[in-house]
Protein backbone atom coordinates (compact mmCIF):
# COMPACT_ATOMS: atom_id res chain seq x y z
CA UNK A 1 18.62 9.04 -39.15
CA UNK A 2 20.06 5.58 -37.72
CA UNK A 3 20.81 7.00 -34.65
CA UNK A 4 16.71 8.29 -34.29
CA UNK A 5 15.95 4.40 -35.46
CA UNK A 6 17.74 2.97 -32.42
CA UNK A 7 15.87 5.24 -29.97
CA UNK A 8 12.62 4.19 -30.71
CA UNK A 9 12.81 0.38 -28.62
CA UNK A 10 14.12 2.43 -25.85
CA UNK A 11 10.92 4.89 -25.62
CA UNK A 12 8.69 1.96 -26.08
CA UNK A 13 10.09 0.01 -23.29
CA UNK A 14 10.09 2.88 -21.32
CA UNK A 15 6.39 3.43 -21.65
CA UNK A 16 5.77 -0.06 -20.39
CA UNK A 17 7.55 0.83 -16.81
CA UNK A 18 4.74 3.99 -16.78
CA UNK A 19 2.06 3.25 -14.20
CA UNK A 20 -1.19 3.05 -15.93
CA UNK A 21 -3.79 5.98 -14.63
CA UNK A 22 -6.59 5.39 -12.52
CA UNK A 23 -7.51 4.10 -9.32
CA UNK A 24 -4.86 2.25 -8.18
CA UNK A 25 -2.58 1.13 -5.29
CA UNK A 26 0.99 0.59 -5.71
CA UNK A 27 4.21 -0.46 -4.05
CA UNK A 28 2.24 -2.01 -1.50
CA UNK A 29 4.06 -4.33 1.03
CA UNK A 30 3.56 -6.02 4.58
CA UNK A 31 5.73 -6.11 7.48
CA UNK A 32 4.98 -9.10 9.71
CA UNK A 33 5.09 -8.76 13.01
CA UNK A 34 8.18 -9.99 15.50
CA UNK A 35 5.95 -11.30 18.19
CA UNK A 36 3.12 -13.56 16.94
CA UNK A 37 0.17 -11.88 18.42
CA UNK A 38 1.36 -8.79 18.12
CA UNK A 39 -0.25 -6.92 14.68
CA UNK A 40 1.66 -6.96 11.20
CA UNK A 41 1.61 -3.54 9.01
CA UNK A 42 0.64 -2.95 5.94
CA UNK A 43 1.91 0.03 3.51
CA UNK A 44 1.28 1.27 -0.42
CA UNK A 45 0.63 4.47 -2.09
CA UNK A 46 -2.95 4.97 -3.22
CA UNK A 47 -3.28 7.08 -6.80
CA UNK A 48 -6.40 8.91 -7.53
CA UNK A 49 -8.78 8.70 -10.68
CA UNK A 50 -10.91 11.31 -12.38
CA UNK A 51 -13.02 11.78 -9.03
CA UNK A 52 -12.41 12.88 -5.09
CA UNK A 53 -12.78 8.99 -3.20
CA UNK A 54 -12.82 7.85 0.28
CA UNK A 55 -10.70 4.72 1.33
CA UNK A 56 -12.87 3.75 3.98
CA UNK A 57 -11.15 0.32 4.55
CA UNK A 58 -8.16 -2.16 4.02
CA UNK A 59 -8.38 -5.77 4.63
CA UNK A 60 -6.53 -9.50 4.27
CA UNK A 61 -8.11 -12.80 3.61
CA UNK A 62 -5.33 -13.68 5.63
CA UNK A 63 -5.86 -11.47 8.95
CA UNK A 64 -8.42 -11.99 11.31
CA UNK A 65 -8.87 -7.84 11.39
CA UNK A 66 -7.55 -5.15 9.98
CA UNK A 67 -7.97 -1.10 10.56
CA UNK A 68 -6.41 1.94 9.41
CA UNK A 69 -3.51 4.06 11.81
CA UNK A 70 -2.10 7.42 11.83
CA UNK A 71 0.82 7.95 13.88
CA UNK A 72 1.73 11.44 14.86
CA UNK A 73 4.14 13.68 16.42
CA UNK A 74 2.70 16.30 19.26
CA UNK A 75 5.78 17.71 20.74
CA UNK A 76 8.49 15.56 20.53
CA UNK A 77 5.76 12.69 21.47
CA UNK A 78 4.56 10.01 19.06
CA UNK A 79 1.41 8.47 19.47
CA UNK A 80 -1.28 6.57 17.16
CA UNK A 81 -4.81 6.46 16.38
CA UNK A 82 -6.94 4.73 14.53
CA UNK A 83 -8.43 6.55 11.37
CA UNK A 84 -12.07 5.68 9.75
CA UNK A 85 -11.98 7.24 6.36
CA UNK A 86 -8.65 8.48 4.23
CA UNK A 87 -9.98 11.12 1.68
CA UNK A 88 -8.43 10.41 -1.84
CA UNK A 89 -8.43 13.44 -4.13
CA UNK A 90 -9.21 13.23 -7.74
CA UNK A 91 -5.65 12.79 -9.51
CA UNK A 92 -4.02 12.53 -6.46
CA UNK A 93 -1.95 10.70 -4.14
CA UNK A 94 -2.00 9.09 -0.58
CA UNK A 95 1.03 7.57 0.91
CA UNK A 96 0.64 4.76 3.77
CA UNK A 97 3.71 4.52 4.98
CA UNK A 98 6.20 4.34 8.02
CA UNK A 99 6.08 6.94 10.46
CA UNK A 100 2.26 8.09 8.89
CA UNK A 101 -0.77 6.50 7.93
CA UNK A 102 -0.70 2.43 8.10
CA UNK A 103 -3.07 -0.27 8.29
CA UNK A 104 -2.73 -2.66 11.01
CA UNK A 105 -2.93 -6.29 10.47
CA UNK A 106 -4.15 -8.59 13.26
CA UNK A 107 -3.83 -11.97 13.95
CA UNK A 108 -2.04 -12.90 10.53
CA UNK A 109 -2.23 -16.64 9.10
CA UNK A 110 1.07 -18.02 10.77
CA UNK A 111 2.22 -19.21 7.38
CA UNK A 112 2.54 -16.41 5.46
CA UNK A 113 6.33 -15.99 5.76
CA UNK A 114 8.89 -13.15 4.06
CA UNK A 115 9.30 -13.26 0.51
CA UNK A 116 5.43 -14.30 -0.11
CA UNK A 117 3.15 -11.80 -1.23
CA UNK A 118 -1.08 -11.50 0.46
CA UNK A 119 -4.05 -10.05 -0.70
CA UNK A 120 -5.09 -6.09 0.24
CA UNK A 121 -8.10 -5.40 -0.70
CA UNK A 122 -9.47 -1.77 -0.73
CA UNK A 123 -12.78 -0.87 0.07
CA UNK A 124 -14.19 2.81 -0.90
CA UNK A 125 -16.87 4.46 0.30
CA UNK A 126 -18.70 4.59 -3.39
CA UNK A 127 -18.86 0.69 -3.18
CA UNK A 128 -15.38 1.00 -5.47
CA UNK A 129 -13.35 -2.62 -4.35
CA UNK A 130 -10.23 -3.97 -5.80
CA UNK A 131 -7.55 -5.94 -4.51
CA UNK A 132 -3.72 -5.48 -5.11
CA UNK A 133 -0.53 -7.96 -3.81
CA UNK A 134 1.57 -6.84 -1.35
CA UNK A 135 4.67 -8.10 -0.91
CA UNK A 136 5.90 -9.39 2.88
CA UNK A 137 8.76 -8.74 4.56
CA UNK A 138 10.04 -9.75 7.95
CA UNK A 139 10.17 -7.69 11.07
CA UNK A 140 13.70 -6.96 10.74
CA UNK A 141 13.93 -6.70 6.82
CA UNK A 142 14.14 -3.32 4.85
CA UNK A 143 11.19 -2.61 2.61
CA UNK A 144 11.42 -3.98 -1.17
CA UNK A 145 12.50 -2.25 -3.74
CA UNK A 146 9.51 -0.20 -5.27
CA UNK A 147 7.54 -1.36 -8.77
């Protein structure tokens, strides 16, 4: 009966660590560019709510413009092109990320360096806004750890 006693910190602590439901975007991160005028990239994971959405845009108080990027693979030959709407399913997920869907970042305020975190802020087509911290990493730096 002891043993059951000691347990029960562990499963509340553990339940903390759970990411809460709903709309959401997590594990979100920046990578700035190498060359100044050259654009910076944001990724994240978006999670779904109760309905279907439609991410129709990403922005940064602290980039001059921002739009949303697929890259793709026809053949053996990458290429990339710009995407107006992301369709967000009702429970489920969307992952921006390397090598896939991205949001370029243009013209980013010169002082944000790595190791700072910026505002995202996600715009959906339902008038749905919120804004989540990414954290920044430099062009030659491996992505943080996840949340």
């Amino acid at each position: 009966m002891k043993a059951m006693w000691l347990l029960v910190p562990a499963v509340i602590a553990a339940g903390g660590c759970q990411r809460k439901k709903g709309l959401d975007a997590t594990d979100a991160w920046v990578r700035l560019a190498a060359v100044r005028d050259r654009p910076s990239v944001a990724y994240f994971t978006l999670h779904g709510d109760a309905k279907d959405r439609t991410l129709i845009s990403v922005t940064s108080p602290v980039a001059i413009r921002a739009e949303m990027h697929e890259s793709m693979n026809h053949s053996g030959m990458m290429s990339m092109a710009p995407i107006t709407t992301v369709a967000l399913p009702a429970g489920g997920t969307v992952k921006f990320g390397p090598g896939g869907k991205h949001v370029m970042l243009y013209f980013v305020n010169p002082g944000v360096k790595p190791g700072w975190t910026m505002d995202l802020r996600f715009t959906f087509a339902d008038g749905t806004i919120f804004v989540r911290r990414a954290k920044v990493v430099g062009p030659g730096d491996p992505p943080p750890a996840k949340e």
